[in-house]
C-alpha atoms as a PDB file:
ATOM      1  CA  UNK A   1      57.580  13.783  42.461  1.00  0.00           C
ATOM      2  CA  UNK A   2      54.363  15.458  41.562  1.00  0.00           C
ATOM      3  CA  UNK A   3      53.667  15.679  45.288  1.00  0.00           C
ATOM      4  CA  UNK A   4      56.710  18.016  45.854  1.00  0.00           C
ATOM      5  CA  UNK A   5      55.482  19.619  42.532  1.00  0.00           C
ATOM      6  CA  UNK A   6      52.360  20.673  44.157  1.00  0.00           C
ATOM      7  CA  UNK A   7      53.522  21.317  47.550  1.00  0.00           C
ATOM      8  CA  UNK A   8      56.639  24.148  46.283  1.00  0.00           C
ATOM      9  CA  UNK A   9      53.603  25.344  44.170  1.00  0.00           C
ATOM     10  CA  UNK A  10      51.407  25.884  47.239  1.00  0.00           C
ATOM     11  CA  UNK A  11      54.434  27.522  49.423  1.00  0.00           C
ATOM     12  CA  UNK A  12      54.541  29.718  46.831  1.00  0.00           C
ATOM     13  CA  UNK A  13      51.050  30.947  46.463  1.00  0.00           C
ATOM     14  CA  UNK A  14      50.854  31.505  50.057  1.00  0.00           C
ATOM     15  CA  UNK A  15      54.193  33.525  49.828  1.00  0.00           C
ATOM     16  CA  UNK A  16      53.053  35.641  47.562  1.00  0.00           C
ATOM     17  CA  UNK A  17      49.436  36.395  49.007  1.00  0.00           C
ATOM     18  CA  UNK A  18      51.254  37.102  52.366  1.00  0.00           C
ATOM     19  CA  UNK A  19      53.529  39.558  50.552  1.00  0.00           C
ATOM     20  CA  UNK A  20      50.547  41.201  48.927  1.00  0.00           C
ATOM     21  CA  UNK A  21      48.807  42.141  51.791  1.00  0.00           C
ATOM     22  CA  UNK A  22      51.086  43.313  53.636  1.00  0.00           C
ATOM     23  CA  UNK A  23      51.833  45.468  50.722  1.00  0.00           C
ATOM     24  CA  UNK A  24      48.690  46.302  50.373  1.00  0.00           C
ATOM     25  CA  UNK A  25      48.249  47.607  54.071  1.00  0.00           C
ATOM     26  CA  UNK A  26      51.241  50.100  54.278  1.00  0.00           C
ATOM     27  CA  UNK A  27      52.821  50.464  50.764  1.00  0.00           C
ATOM     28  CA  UNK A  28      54.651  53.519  51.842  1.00  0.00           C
ATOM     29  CA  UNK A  29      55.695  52.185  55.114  1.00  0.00           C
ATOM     30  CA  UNK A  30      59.427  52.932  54.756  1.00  0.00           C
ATOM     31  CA  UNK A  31      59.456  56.172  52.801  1.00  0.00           C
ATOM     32  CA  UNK A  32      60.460  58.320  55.874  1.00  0.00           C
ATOM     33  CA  UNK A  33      63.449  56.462  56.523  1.00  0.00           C
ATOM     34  CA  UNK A  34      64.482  56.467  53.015  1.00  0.00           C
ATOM     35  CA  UNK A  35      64.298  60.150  53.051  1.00  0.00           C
ATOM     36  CA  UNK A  36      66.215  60.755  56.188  1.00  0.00           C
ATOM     37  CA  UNK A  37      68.728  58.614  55.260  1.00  0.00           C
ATOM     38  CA  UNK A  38      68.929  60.808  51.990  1.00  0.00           C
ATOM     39  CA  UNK A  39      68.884  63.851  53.869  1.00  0.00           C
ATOM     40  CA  UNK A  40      71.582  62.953  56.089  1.00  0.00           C
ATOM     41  CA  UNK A  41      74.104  61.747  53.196  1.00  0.00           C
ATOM     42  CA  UNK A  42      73.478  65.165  51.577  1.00  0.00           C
ATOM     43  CA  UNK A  43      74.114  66.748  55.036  1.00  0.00           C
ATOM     44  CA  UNK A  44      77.440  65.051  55.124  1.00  0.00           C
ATOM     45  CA  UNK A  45      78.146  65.662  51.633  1.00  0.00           C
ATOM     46  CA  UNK A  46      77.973  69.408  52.349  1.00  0.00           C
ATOM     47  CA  UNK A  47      80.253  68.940  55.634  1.00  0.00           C
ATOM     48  CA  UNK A  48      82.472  67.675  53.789  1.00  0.00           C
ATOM     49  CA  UNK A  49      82.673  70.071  50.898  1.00  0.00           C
ATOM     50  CA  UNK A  50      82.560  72.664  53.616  1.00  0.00           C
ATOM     51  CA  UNK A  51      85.521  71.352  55.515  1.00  0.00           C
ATOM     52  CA  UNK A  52      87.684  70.769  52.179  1.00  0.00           C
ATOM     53  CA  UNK A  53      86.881  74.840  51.270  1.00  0.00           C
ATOM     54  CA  UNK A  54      88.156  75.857  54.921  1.00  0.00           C
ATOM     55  CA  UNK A  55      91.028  73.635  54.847  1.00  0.00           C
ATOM     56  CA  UNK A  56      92.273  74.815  51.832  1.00  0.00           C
ATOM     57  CA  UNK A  57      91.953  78.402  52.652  1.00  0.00           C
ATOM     58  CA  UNK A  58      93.444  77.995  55.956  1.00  0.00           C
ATOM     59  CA  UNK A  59      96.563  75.904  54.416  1.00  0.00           C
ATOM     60  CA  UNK A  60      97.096  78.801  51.624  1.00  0.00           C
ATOM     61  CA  UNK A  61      96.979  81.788  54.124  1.00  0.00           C
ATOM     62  CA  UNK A  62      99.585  79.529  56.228  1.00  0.00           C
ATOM     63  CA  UNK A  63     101.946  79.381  53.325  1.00  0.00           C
ATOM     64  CA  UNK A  64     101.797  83.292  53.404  1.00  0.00           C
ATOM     65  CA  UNK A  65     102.704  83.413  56.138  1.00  0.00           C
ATOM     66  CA  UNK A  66     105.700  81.655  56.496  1.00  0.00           C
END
């Protein structure tokens, strides 16, 4: 039992020093698609506000008309 102990204990150190450096040699490595994806839900989100303005302007002027 003390075997397993020691080898889950191992597997983990090496887990975690793997995970360090590669932390350690790009921490920042995914910050540009983070913010593009942000940019492009706020794109959207405008769209979409835009589109819901229009729509309802075009549906009221409609009802004027007939």
């Amino acid at each position: 039992m003390l075997h397993i102990v020691a080898t889950l204990h191992a597997f983990g150190l090496r887990v975690t020093d793997r995970a360090r450096a590669r932390l350690a040699v790009a921490p920042e490595r995914g910050n540009v698609t983070i913010e593009n994806v942000l940019w492009a839900v706020a794109v959207i989100a405008i769209v979409a506000i835009v589109v819901a303005a229009i729509r309802a302007f075009v549906t009221s002027e409609a009802a004027k008309i007939g």
